[in-house]
Structures are given as structure tokens and as C-alpha cells.
PDB file of N, CA and C in Angstrom:
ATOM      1  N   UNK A   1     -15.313  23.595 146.763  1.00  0.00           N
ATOM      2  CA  UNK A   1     -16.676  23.339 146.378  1.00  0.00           C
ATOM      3  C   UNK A   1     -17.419  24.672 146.298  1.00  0.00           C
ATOM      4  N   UNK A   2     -18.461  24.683 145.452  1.00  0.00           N
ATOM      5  CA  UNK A   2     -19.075  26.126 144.947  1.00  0.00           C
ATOM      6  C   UNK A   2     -20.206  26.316 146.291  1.00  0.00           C
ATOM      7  N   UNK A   3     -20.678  27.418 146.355  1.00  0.00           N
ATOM      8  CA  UNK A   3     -21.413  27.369 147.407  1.00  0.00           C
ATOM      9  C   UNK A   3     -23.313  26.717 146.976  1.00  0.00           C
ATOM     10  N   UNK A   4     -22.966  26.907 146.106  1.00  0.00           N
ATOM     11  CA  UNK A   4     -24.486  26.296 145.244  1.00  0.00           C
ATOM     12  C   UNK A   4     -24.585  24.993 145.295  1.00  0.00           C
ATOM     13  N   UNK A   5     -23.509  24.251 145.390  1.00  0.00           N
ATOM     14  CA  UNK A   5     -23.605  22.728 145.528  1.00  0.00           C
ATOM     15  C   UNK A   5     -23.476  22.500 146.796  1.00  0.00           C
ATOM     16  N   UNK A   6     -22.978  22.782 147.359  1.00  0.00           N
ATOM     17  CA  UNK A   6     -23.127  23.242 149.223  1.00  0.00           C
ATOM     18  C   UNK A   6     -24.884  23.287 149.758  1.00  0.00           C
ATOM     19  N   UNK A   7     -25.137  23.995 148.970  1.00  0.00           N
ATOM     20  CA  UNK A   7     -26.912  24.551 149.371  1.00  0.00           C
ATOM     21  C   UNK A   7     -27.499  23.576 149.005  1.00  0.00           C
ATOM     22  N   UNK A   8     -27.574  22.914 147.895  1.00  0.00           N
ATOM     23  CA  UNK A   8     -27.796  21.346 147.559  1.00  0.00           C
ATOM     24  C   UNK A   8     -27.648  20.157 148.718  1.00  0.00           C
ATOM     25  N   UNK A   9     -27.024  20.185 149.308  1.00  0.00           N
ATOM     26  CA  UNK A   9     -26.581  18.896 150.278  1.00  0.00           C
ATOM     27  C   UNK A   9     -27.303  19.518 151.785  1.00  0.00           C
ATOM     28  N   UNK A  10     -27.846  18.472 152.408  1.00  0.00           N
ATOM     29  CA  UNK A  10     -28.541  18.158 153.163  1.00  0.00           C
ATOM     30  C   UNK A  10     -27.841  18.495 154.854  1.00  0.00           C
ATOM     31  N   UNK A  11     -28.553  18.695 155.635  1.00  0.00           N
ATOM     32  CA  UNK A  11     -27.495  18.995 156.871  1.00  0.00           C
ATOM     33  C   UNK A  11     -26.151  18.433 157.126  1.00  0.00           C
ATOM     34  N   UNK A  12     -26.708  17.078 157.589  1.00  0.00           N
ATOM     35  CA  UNK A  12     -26.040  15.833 157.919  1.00  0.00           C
ATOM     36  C   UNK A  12     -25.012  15.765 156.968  1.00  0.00           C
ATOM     37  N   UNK A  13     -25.317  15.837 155.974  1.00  0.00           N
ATOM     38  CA  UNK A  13     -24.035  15.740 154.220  1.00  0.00           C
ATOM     39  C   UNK A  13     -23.062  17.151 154.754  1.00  0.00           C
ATOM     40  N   UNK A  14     -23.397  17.912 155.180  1.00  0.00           N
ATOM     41  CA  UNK A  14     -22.623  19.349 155.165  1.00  0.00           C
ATOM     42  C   UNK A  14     -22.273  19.184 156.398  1.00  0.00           C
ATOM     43  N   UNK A  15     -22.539  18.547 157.590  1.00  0.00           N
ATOM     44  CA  UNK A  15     -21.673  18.042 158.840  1.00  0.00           C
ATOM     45  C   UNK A  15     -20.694  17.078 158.548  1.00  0.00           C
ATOM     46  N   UNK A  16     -21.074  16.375 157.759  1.00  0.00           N
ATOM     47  CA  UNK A  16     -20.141  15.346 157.632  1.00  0.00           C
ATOM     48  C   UNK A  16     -18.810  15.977 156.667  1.00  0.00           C
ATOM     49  N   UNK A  17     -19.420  16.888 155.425  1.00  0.00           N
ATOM     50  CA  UNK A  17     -18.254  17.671 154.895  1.00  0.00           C
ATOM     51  C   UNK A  17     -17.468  19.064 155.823  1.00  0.00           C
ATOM     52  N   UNK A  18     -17.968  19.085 156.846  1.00  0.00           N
ATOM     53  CA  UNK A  18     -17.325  20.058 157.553  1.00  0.00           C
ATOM     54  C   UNK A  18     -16.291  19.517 158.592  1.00  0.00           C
ATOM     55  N   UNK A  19     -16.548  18.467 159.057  1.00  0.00           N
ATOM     56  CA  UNK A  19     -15.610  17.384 159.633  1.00  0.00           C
ATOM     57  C   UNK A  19     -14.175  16.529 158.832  1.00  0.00           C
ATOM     58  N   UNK A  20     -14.083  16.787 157.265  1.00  0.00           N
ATOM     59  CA  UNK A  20     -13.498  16.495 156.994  1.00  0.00           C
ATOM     60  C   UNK A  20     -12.780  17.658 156.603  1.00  0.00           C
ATOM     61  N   UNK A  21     -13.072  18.995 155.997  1.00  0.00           N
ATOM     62  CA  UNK A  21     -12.284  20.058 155.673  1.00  0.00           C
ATOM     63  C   UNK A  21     -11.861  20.650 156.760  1.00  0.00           C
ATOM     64  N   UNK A  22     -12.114  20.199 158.538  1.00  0.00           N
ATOM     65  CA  UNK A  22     -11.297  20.539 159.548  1.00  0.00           C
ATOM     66  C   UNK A  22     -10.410  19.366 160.182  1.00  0.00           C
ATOM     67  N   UNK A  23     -10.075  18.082 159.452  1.00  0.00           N
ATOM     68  CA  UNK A  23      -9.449  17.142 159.280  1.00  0.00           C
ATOM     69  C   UNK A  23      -8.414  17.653 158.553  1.00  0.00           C
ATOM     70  N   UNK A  24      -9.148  18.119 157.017  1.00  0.00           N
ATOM     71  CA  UNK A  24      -7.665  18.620 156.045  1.00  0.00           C
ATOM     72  C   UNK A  24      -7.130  20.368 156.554  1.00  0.00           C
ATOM     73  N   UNK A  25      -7.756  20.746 157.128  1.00  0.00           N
ATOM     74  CA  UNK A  25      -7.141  21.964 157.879  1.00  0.00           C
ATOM     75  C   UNK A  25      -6.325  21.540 158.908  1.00  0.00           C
ATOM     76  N   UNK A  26      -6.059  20.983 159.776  1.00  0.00           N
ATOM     77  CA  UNK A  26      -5.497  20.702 160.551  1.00  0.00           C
ATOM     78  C   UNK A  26      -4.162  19.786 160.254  1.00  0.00           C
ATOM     79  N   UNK A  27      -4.050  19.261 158.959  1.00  0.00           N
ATOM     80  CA  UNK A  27      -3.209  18.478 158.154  1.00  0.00           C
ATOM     81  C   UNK A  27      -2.071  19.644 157.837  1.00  0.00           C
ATOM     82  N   UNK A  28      -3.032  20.671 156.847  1.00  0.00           N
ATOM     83  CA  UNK A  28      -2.364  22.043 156.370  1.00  0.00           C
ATOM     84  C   UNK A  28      -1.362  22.830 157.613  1.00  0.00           C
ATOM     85  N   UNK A  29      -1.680  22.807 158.787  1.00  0.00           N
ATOM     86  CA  UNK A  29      -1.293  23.645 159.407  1.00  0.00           C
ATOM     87  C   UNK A  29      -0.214  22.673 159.989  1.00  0.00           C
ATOM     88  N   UNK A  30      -0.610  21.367 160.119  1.00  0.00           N
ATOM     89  CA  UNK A  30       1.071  20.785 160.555  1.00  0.00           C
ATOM     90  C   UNK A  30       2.182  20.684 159.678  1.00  0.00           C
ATOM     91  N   UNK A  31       1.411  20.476 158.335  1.00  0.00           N
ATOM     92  CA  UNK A  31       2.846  20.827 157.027  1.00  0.00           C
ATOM     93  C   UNK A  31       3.187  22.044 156.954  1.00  0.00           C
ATOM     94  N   UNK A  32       2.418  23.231 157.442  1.00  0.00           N
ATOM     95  CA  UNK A  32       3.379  24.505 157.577  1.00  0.00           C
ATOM     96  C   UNK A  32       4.447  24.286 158.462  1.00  0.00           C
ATOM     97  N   UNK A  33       3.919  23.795 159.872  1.00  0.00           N
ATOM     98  CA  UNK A  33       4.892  23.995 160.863  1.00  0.00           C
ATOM     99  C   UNK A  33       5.796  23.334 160.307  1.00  0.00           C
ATOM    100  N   UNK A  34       5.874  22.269 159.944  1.00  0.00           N
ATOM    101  CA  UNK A  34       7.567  21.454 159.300  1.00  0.00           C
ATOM    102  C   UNK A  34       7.652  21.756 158.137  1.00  0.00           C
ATOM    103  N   UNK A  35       7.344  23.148 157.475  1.00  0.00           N
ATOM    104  CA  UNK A  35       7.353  23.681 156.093  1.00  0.00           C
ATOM    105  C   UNK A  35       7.282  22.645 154.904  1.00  0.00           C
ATOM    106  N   UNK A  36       6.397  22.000 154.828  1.00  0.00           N
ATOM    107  CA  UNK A  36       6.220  21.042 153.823  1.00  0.00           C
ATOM    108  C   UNK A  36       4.908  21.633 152.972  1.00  0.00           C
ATOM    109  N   UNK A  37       4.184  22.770 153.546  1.00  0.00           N
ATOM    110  CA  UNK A  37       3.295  22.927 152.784  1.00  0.00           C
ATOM    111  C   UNK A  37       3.287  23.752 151.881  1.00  0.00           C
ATOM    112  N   UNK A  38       3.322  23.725 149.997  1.00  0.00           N
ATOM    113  CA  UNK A  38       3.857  24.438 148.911  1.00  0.00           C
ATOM    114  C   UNK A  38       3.699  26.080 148.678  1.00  0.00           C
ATOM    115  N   UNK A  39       2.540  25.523 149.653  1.00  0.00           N
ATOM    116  CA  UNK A  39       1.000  26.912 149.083  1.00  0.00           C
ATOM    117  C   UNK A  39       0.526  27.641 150.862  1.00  0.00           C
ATOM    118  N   UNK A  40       0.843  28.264 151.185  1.00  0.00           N
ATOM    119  CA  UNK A  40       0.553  28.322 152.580  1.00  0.00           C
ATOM    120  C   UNK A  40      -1.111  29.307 152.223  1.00  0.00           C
ATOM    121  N   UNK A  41      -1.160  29.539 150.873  1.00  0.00           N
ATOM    122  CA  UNK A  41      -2.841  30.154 151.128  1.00  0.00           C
ATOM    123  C   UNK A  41      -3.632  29.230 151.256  1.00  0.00           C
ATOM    124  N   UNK A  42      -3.699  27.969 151.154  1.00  0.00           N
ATOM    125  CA  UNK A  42      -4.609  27.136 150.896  1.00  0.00           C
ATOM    126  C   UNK A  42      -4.701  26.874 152.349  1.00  0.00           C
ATOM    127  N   UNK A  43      -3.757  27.509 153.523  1.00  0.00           N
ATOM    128  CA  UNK A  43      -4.685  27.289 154.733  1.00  0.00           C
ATOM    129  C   UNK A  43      -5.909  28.683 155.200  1.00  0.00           C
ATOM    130  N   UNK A  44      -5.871  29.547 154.190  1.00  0.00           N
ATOM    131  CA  UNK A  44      -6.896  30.765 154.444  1.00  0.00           C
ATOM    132  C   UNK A  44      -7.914  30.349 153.440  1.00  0.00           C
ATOM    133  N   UNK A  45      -7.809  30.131 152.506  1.00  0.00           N
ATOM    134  CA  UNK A  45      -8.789  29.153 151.800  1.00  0.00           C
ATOM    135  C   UNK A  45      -9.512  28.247 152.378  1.00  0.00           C
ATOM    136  N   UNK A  46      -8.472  27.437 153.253  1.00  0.00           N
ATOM    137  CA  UNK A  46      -9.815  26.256 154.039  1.00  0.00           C
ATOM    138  C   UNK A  46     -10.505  26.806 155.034  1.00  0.00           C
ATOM    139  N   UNK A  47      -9.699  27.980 155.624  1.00  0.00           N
ATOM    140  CA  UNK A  47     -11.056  28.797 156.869  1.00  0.00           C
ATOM    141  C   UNK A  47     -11.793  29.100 156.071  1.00  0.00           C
ATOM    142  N   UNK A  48     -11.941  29.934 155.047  1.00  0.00           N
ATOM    143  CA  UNK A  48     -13.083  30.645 154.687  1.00  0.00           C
ATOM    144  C   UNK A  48     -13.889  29.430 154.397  1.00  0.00           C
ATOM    145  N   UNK A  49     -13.669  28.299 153.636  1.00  0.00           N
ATOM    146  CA  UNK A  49     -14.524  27.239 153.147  1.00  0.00           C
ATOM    147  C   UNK A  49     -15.071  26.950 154.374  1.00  0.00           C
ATOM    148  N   UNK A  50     -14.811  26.702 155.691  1.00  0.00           N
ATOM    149  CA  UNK A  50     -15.119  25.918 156.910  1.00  0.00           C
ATOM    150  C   UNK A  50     -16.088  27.212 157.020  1.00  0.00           C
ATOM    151  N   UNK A  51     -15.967  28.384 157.064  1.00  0.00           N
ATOM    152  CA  UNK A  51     -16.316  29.533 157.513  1.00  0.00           C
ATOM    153  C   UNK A  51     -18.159  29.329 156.315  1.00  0.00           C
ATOM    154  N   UNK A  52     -17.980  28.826 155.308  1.00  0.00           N
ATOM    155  CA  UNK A  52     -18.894  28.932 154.585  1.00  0.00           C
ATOM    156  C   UNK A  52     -19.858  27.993 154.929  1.00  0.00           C
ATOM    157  N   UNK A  53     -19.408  26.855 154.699  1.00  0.00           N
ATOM    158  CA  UNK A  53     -19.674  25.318 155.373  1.00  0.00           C
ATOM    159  C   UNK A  53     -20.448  25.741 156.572  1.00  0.00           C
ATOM    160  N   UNK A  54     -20.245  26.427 157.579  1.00  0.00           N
ATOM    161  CA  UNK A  54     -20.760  26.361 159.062  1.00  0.00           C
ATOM    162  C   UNK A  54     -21.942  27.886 158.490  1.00  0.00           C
ATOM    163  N   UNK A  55     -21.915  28.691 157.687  1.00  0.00           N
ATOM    164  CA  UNK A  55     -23.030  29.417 157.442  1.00  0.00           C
ATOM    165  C   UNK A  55     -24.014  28.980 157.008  1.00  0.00           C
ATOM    166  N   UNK A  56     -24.004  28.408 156.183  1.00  0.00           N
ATOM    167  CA  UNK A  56     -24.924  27.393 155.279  1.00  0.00           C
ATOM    168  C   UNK A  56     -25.760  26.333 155.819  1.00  0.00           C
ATOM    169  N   UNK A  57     -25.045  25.853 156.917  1.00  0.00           N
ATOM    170  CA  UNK A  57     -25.760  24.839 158.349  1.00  0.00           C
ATOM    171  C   UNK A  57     -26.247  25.705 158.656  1.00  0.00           C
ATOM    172  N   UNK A  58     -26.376  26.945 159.451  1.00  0.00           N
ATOM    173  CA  UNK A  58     -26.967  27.574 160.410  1.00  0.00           C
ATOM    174  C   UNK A  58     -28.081  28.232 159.786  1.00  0.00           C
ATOM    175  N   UNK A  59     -28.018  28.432 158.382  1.00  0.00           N
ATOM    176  CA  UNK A  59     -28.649  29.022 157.746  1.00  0.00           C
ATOM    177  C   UNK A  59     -30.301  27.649 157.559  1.00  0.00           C
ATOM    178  N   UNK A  60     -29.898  26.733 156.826  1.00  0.00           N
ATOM    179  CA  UNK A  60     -30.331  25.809 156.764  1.00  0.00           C
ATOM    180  C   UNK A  60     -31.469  25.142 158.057  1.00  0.00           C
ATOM    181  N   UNK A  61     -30.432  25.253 159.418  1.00  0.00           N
ATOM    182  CA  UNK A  61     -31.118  25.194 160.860  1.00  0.00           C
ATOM    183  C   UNK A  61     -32.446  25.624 160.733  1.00  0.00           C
ATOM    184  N   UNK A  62     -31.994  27.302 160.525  1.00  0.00           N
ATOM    185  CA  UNK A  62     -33.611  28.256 160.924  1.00  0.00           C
ATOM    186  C   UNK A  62     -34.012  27.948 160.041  1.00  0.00           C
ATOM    187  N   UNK A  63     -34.048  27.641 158.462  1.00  0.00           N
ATOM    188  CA  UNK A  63     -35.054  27.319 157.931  1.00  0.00           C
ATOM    189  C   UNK A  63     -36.133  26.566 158.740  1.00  0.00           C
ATOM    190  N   UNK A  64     -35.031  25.465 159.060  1.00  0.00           N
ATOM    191  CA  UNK A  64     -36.079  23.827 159.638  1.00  0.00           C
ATOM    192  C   UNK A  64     -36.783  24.794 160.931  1.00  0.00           C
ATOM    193  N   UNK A  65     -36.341  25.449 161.739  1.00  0.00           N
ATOM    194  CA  UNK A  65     -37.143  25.959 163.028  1.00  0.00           C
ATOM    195  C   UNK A  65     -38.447  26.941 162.632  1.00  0.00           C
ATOM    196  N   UNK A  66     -37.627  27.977 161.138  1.00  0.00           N
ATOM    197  CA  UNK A  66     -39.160  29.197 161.523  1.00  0.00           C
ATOM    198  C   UNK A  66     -40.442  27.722 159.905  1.00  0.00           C
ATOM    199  N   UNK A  67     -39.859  27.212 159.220  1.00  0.00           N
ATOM    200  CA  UNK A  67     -41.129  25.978 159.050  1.00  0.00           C
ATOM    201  C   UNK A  67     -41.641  25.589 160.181  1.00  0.00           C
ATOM    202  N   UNK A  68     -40.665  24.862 161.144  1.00  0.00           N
ATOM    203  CA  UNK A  68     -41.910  23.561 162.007  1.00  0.00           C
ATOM    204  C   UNK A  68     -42.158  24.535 163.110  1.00  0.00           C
TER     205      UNK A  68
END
């Protein structure tokens, strides 16, 4: 997902998508261990996405704190 459509979605929407791309990370890393997984970048791909995902919340946070 682009990070612009990311910035679009609402906390709660971007918790709830961050809970599932550390669902499918954790998928990735057990098909490495029994080498089933094709592409082993697509588990550095999903950190950085999780890595983006959790900036974008925090970012989002202080908005809501330095407003109210």
C-alpha cells in the first residue's frame, strides 16, 4: 500500500491494518523456516511496511494531542 493512502485512513483503520500485516509477517517467517517461502524479500518488505504503518499512527497521534 502507497503511503498516501495510508495517510488517508483513520487511526483505528491503520491499527487494524497493522494487525494484519504482523499476522502476514509472522506467516512469512514460518514459510522461511520450512523454506516454503519463494521470495524471502518480501519478509524485509513487510518490516519496512509495519515500520511505515506504526509512523504514520504516531504521527497522526500528535496531530490529535498538539490540536486538542
Amino acid at each position: 500500500m502507497k503511503v498516501a493512502e495510508l495517510r488517508n485512513l483513520s487511526i483505528d483503520e491503520l491499527e487494524g491494518k497493522l494487525v494484519e500485516m504482523e499476522e502476514e509477517q509472522l506467516r512469512r517467517r514460518c514459510n522461511k523456516v520450512i523454506s516454503q517461502l519463494p521470495n524471502i524479500m518480501l519478509i524485509r518488505q513487510g518490516r519496512r511496511d509495519i515500520a511505515r504503518v506504526k509512523t504514520i499512527i504516531n504521527e497522526k497521534r500528535k496531530e490529535v494531542v498538539n490540536e486538542g
